[in-house]
Protein backbone atom coordinates (compact mmCIF):
# COMPACT_ATOMS: atom_id res chain seq x y z
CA UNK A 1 6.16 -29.68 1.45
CA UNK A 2 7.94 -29.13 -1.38
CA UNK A 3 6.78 -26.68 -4.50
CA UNK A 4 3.81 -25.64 -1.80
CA UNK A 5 2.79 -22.08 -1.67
CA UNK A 6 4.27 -20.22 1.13
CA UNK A 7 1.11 -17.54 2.97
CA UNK A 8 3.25 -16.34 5.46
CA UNK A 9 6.10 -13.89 5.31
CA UNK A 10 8.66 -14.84 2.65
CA UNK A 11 11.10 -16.32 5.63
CA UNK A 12 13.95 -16.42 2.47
CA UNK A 13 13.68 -12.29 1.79
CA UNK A 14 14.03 -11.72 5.77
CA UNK A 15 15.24 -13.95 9.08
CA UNK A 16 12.53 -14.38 11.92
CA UNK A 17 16.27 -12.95 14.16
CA UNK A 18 16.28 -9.82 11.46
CA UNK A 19 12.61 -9.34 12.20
CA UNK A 20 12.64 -9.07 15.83
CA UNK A 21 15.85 -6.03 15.54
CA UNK A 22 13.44 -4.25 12.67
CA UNK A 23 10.85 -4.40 15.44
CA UNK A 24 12.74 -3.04 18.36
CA UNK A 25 14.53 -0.37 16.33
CA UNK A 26 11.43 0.66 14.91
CA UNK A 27 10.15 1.22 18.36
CA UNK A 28 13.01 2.62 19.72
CA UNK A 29 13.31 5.47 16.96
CA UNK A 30 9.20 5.88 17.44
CA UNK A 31 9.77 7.35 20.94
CA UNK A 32 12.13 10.14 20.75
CA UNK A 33 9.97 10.75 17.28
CA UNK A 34 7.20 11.55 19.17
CA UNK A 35 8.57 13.57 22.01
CA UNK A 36 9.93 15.88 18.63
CA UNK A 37 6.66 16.27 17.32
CA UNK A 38 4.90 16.92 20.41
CA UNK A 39 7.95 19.95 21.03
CA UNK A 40 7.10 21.10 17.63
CA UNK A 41 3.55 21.10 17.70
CA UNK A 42 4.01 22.78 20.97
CA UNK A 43 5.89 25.22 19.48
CA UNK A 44 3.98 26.02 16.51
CA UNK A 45 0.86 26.42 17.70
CA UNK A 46 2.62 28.63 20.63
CA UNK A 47 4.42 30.53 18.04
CA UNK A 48 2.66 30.35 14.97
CA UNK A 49 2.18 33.88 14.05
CA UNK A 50 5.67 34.26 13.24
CA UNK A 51 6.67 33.25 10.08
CA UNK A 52 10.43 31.67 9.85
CA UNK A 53 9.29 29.71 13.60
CA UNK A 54 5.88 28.43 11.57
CA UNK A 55 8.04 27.51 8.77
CA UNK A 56 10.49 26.05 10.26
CA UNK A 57 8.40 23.62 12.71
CA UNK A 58 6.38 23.16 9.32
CA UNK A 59 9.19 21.90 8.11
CA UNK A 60 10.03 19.46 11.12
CA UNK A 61 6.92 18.09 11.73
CA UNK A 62 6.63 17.38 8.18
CA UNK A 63 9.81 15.21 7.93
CA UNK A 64 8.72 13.63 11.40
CA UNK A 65 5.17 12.44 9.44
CA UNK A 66 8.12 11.02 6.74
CA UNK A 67 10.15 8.74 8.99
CA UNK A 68 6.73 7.96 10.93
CA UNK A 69 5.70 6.42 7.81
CA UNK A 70 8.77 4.47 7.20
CA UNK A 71 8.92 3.10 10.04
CA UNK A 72 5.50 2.08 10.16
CA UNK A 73 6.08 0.22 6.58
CA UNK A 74 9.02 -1.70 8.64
CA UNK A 75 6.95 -2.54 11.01
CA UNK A 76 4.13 -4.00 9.12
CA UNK A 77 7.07 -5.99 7.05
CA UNK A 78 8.28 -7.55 10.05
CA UNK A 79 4.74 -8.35 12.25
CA UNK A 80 3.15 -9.62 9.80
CA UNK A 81 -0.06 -9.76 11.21
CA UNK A 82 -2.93 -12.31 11.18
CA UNK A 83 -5.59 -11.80 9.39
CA UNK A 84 -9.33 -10.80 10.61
CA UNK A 85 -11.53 -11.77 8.20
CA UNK A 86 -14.91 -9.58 7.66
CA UNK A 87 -17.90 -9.69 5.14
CA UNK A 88 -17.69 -6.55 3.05
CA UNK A 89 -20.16 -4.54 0.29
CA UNK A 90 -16.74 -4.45 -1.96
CA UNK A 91 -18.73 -1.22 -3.97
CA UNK A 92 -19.13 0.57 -0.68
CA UNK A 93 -15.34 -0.64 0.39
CA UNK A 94 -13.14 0.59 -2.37
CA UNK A 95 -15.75 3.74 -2.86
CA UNK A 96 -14.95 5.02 0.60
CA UNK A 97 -11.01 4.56 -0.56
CA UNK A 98 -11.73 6.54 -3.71
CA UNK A 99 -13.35 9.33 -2.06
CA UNK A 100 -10.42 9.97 0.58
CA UNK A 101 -7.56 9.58 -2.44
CA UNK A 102 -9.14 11.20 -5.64
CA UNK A 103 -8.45 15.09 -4.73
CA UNK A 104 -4.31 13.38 -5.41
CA UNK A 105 -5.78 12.60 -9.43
CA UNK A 106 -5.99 16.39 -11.03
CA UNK A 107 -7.07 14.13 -14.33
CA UNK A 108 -9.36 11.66 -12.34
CA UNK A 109 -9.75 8.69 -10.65
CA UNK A 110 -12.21 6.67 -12.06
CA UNK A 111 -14.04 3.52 -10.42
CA UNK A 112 -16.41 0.81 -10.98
CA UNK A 113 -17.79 -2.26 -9.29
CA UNK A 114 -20.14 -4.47 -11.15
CA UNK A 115 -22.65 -5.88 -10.22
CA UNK A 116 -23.95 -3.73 -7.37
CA UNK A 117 -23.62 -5.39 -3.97
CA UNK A 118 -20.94 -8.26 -4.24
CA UNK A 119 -19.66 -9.07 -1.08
CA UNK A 120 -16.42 -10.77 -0.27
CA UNK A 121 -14.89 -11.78 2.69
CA UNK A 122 -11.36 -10.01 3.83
CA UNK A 123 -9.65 -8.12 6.26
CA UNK A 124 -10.66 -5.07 5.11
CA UNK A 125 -7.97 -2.96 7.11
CA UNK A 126 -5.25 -5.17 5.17
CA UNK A 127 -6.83 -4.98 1.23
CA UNK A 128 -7.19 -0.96 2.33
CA UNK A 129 -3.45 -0.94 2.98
CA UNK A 130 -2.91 -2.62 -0.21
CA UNK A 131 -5.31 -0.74 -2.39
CA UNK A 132 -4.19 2.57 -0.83
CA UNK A 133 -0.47 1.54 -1.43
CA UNK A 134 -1.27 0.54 -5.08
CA UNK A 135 -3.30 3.72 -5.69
CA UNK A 136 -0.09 5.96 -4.47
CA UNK A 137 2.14 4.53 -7.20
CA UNK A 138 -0.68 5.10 -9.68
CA UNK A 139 -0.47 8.78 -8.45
CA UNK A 140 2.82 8.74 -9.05
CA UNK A 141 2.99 7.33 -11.97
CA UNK A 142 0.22 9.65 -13.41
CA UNK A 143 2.05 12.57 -12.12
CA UNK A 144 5.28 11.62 -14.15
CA UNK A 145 2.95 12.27 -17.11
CA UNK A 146 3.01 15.92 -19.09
CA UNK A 147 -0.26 16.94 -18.16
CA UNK A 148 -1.16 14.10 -15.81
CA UNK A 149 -3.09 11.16 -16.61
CA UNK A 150 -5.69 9.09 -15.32
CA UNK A 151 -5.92 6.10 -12.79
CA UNK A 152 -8.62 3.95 -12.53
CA UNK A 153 -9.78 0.99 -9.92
CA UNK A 154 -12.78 -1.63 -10.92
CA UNK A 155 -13.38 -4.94 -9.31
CA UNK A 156 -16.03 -7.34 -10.73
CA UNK A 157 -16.58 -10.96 -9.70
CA UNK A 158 -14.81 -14.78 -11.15
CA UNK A 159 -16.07 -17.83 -10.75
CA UNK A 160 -13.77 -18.56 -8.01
CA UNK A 161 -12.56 -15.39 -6.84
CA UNK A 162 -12.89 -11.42 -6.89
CA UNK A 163 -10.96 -9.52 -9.12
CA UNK A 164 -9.51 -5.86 -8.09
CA UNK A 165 -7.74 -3.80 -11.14
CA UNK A 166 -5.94 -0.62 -10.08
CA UNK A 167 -4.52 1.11 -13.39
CA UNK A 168 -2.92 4.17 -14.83
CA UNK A 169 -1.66 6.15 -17.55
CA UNK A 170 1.73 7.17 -16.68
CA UNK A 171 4.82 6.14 -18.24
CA UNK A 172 4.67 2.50 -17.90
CA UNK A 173 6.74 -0.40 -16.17
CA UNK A 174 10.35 -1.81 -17.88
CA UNK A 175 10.44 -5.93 -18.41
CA UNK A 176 13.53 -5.92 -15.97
CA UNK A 177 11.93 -3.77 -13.26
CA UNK A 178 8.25 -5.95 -13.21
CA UNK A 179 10.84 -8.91 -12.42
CA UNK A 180 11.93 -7.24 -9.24
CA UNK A 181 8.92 -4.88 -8.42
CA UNK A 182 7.42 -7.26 -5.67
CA UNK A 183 11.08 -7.81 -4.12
CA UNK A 184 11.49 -6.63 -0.78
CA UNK A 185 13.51 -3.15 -0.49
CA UNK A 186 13.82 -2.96 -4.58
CA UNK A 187 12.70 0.88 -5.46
CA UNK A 188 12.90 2.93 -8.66
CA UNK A 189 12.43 6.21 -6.57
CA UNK A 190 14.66 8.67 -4.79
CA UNK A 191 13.19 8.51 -1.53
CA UNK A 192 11.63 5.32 -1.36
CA UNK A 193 12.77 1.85 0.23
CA UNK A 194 10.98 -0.56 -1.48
CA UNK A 195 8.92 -2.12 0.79
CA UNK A 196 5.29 -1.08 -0.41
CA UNK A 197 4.63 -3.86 -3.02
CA UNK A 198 6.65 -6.64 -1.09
CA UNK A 199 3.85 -5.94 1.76
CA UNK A 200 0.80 -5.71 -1.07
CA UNK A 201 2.04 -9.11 -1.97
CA UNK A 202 2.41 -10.53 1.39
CA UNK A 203 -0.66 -9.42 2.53
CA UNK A 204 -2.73 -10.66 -0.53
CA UNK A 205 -0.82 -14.22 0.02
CA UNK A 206 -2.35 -13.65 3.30
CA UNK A 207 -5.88 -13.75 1.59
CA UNK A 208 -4.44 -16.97 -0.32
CA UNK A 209 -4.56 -14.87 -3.31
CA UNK A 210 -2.46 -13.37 -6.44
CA UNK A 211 -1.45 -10.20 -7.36
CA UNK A 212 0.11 -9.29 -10.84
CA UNK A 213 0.76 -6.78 -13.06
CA UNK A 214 0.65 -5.96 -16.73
CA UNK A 215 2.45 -3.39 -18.22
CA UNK A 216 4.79 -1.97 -20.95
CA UNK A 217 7.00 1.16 -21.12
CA UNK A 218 5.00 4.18 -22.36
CA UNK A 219 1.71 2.38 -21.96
CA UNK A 220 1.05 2.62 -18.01
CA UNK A 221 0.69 -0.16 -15.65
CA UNK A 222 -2.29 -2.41 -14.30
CA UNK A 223 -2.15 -4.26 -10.93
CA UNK A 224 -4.64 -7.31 -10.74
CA UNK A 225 -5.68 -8.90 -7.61
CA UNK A 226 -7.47 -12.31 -6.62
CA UNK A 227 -9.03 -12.81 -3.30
CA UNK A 228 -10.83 -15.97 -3.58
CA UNK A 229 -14.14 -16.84 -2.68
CA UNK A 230 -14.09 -19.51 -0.09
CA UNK A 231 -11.42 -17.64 1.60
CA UNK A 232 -12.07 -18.82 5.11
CA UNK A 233 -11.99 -22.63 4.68
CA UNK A 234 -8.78 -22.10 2.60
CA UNK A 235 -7.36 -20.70 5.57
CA UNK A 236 -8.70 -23.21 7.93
CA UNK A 237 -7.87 -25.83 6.05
C-alpha cells in the first residue's frame, strides 16, 4: 500500500537473495572460528605460565571475540527475527542493563524511570540489544571527551506510548552524519561496519515504534525511543 510503514526489514537497503549468502557465510566463517578458539583456549590455559604463549593466545582469542561479534551483527541484520512479546517492570529492565554496562562510564551513568513500576510490553531480549547497542556509542562518545563525560538513560510514560532517552556528553553528532546514521553499513569509526543503528531501528520498527535522535556538534547526542502501548493488537492487526 502505498506511503504505508514498512515493520519488517528494509527489503530496499538489502535483497531477501543477499540475505540468505550473509547467512551462510556467517555460518561458514563461525565454524573454523570456533575450532581457533577452542585451540587457543586449549593452549592458554595449557601454557599459561609463560608469558609471550599467554600473550600471544591473549591476543588471538581476543580478535576471535571481534569477528564473533561481527558476524553475529550480520546475522541479526539478515534473520530478522520475530518478535516475542513479554510484560516487563521497565525500572527493573533497563536497571539490570545499567548495572552490567556502568563500570564502561568512569564519569557515570546515570538512570531514571518514573513513575515506579510501569510496565510495557516488548521483547525484552530485542529492546536489550538495542539499549545495549545505543549505550556503547554513548561510551564512545563520552570517551572522545577530555576527561570523559557522562551518559544517561531515563524512560517515563506518554499517553500512547513509552518513551526511552539514552544521552551523552561527548562531542556531538554533524547535520550530514544524523541523515545517514540509521543507514545500513554507514560508520564514522575505524573499525566499525555500520550495522548497529540500522538493527536498533529495525528492531524498534519491529515494536511498531520510532527511534530518533537530537543532537548538535559539541553538544552530545540523545537517542529517543517509542514503543507504544497497545503494542500487541498493532501487531495483530
Amino acid at each position: 500500500m502505498p506511503g504505508k510503514k514498512s515493520f519488517t526489514w528494509k527489503r530496499s537497503a538489502i535483497s531477501k537473495t543477499t540475505e540468505r549468502m550473509i547467512a551462510a557465510l556467517a555460518h561458514e566463517i563461525k565454524n573454523p572460528l570456533n575450532s581457533m578458539k577452542g585451540a587457543a583456549e586449549f593452549l592458554n590455559q595449557k601454557y599459561g605460565s609463560q608469558t609471550e604463549i599467554k600473550e600471544f593466545t591473549g591476543i588471538i582469542l581476543d580478535e576471535i571475540d571481534r569477528l564473533d561479534t561481527y558476524l553475529n551483527e550480520f546475522l541479526s541484520f539478515s534473520r530478522g527475527t520475530r518478535i516475542r512479546l513479554k510484560q516487563v517492570n521497565v525500572g527493573n529492565f533497563i536497571a539490570g542493563i545499567v548495572m552490567t554496562m556502568k563500570h564502561s562510564f568512569p564519569a557515570g551513568l546515570e538512570f531514571s524511570a518514573e513513575p515506579q513500576g510501569v510496565t510495557a510490553e516488548m521483547d525484552p531480549e530485542q529492546i536489550r540489544q538495542v539499549l545495549v547497542n545505543l549505550l556503547s556509542n554513548a561510551k564512545d562518545a563520552c570517551a572522545s571527551v577530555p576527561g570523559g563525560a557522562s551518559a544517561f538513560i531515563r524512560a517515563w510514560p506518554g499517553k500512547k506510548c513509552l518513551f526511552i532517552s539514552v544521552s551523552d556528553q561527548g562531542t556531538g553528532i554533524s547535520r550530514e552524519i544524523r541523515k545517514k546514521i540509521f543507514d545500513p553499513f554507514f560508520t564514522t569509526k575505524e573499525n566499525g561496519i555500520g550495522i548497529g543503528l540500522a538493527i536498533c531501528r529495525a528492531i524498534i520498527e519491529k515494536h511498531r515504534g520510532r527511534i530518533k535522535v537530537k543532537s548538535a556538534e559539541g553538544k552530545g547526542a540523545e537517542f529517543i525511543i517509542e514503543l507504544p502501548w497497545d503494542l500487541r493488537r498493532k501487531i495483530n492487526a
